[in-house]
N, C-alpha and C. Protein backbone atom coordinates (compact mmCIF):
# COMPACT_ATOMS: atom_id res chain seq x y z
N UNK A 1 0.83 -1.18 0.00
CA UNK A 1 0.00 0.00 0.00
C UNK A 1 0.88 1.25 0.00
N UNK A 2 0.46 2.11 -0.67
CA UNK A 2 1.23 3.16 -0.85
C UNK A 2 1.07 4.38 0.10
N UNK A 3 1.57 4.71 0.64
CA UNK A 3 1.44 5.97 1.60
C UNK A 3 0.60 6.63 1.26
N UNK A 4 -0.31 7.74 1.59
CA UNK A 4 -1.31 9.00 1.63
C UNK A 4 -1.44 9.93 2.86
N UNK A 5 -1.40 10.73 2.57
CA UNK A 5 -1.92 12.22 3.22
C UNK A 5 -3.65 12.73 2.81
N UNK A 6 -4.22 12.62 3.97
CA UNK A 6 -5.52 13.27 4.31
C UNK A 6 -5.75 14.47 4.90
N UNK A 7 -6.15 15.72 3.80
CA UNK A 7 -5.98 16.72 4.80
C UNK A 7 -7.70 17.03 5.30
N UNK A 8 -8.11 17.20 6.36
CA UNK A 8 -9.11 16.58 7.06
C UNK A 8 -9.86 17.76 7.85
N UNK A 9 -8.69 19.16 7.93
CA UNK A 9 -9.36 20.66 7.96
C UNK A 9 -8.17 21.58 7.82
N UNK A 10 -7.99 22.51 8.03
CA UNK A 10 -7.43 23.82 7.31
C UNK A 10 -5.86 23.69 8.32
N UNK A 11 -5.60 22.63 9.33
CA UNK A 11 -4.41 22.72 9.99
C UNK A 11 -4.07 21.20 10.62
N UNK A 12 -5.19 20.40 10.01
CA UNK A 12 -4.87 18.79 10.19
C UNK A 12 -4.92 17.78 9.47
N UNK A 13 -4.63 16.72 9.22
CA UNK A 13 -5.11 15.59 8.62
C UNK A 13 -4.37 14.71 8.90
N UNK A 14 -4.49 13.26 8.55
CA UNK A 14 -4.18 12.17 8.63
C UNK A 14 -3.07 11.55 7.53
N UNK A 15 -2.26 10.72 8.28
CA UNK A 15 -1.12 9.92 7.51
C UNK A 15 -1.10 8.72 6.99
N UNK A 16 -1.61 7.71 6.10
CA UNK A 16 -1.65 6.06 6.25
C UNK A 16 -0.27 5.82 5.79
N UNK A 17 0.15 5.12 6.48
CA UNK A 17 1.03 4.31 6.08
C UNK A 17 0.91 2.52 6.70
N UNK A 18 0.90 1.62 5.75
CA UNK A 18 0.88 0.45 5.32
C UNK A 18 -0.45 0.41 6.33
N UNK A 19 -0.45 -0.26 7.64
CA UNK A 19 -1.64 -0.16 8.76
C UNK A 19 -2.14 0.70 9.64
N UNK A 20 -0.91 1.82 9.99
CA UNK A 20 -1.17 2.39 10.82
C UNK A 20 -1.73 3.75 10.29
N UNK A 21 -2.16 4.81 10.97
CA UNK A 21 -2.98 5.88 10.84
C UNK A 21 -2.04 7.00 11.87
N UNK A 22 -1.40 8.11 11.15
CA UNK A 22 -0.90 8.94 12.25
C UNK A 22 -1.77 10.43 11.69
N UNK A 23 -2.06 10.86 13.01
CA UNK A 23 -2.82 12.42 12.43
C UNK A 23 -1.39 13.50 12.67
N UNK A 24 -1.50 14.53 11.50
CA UNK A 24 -0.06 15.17 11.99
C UNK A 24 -0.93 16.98 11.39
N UNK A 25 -0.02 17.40 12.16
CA UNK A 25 -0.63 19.31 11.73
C UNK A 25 0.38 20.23 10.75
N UNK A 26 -0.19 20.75 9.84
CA UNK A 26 0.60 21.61 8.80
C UNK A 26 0.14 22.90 9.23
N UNK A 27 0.89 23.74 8.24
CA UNK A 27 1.02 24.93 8.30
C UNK A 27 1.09 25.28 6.45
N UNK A 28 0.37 26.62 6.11
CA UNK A 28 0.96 26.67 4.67
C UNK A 28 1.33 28.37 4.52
N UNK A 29 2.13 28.65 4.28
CA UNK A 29 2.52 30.09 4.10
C UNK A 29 3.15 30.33 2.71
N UNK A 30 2.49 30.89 1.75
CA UNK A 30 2.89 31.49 0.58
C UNK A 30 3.20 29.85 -0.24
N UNK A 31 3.96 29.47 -0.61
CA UNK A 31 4.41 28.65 -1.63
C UNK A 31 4.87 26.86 -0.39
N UNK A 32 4.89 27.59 0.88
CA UNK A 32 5.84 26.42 1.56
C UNK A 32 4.62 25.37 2.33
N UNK A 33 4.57 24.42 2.34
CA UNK A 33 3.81 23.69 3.06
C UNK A 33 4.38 22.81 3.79
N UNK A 34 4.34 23.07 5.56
CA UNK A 34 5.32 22.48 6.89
C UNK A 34 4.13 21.54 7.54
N UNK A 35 4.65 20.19 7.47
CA UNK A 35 4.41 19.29 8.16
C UNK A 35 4.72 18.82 9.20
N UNK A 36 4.15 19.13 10.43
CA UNK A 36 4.75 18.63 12.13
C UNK A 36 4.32 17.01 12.17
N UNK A 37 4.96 16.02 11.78
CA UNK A 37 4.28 14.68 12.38
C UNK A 37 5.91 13.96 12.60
N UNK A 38 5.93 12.80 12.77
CA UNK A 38 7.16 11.97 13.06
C UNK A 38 7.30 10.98 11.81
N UNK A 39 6.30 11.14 10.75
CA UNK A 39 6.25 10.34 9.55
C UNK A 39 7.55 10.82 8.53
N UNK A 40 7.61 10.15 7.37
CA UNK A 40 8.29 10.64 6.48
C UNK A 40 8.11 12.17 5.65
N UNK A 41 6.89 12.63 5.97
CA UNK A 41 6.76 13.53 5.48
C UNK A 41 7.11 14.81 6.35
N UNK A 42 7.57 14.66 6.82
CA UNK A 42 7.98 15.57 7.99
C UNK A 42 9.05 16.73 7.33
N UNK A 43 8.28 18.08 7.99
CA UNK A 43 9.30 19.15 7.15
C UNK A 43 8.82 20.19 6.51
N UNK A 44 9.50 20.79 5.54
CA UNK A 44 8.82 22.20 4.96
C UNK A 44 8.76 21.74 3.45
N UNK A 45 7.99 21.58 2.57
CA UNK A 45 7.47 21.52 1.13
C UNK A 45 7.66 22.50 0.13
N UNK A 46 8.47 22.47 -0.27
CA UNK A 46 7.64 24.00 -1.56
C UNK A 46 7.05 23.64 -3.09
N UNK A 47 6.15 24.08 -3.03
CA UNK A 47 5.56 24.07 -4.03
C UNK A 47 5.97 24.54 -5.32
N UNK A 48 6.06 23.64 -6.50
CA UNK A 48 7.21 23.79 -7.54
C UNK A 48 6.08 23.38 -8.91
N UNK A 49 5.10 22.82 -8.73
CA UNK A 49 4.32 22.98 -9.89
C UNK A 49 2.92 22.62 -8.98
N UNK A 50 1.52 23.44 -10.10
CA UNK A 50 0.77 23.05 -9.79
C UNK A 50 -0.48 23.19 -10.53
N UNK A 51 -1.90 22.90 -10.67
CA UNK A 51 -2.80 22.59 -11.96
C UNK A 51 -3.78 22.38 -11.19
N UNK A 52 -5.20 22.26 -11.98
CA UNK A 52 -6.14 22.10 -11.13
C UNK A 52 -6.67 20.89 -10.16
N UNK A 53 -5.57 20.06 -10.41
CA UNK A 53 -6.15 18.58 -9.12
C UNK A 53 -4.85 18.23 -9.15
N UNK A 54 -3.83 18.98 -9.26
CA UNK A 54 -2.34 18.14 -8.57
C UNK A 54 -1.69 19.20 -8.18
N UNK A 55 -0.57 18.95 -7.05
CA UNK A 55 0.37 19.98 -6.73
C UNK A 55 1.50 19.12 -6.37
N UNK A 56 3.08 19.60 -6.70
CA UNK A 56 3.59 18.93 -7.18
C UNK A 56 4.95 19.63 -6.10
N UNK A 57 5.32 19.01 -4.87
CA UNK A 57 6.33 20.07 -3.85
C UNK A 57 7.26 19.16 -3.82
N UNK A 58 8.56 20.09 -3.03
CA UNK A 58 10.09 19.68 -3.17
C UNK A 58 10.70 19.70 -1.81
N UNK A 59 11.06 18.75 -1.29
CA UNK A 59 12.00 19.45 -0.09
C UNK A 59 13.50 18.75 -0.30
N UNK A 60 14.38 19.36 0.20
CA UNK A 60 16.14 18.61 0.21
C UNK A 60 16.98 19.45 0.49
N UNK A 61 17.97 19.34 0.83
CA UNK A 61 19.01 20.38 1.44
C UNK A 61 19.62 21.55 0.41
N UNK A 62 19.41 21.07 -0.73
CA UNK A 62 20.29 22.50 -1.18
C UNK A 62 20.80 21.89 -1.86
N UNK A 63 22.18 20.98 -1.54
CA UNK A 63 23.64 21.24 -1.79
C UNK A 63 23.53 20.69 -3.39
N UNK A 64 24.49 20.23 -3.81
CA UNK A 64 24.98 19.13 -5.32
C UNK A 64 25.04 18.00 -4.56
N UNK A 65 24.21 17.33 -5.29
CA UNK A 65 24.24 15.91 -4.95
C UNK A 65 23.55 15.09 -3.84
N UNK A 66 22.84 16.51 -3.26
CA UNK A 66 21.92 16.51 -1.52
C UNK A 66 20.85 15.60 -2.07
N UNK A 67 20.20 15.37 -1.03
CA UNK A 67 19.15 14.34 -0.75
C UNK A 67 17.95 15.74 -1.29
N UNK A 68 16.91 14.85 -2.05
CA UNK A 68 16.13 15.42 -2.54
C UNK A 68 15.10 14.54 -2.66
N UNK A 69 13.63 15.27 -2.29
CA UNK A 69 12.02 14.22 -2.26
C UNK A 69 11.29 15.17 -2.79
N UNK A 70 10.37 14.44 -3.35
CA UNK A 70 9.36 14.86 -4.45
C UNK A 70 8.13 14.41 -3.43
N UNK A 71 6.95 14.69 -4.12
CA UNK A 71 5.95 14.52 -3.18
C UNK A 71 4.62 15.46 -3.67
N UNK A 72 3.89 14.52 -4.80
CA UNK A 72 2.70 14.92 -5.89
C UNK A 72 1.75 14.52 -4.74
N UNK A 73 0.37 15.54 -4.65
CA UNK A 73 -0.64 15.41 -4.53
C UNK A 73 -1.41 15.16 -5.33
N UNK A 74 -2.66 14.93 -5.39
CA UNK A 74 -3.47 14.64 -6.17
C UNK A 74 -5.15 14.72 -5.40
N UNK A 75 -6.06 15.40 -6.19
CA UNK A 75 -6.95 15.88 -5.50
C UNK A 75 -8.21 14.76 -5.69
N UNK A 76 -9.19 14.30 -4.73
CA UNK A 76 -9.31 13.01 -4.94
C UNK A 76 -11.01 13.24 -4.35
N UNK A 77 -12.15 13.07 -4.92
CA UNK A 77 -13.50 13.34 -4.25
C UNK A 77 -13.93 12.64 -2.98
């Protein structure tokens, strides 16, 4: 099963991963979207493309050769 993010109101939602369920709290300011949970998604996002049912954010250190994660939403009824 593939991981998902539930956002569930304007400063919470939910995490699945494989069985378990973690609820974690964001924040979104201008382009950056910060995730407080202990999951993998943990951190600050920026938003690097986006369209009417996907948004498409980046987080990684910077450097040449740094660790870098991608991380597509997709808007889902």
């Amino acid at each position: 099963m593939k991981p998902a993010l539930f956002f569930v109101s304007d400063d919470g939602g939910d995490c699945s991963l494989d069985t378990a369920v973690e609820p974690f709290k964001y924040t979104v300011n201008e382009k950056v979207l910060t995730i407080q949970s202990n999951s993998l998604f943990k951190g600050s996002w920026l938003l690097v493309n986006q369209s009417k049912d996907r948004m498409v954010l980046e987080k990684g250190t910077g450097g040449e050769g740094a660790y870098k994660a991608i991380l597509t939403l997709t808007k889902t009824n």
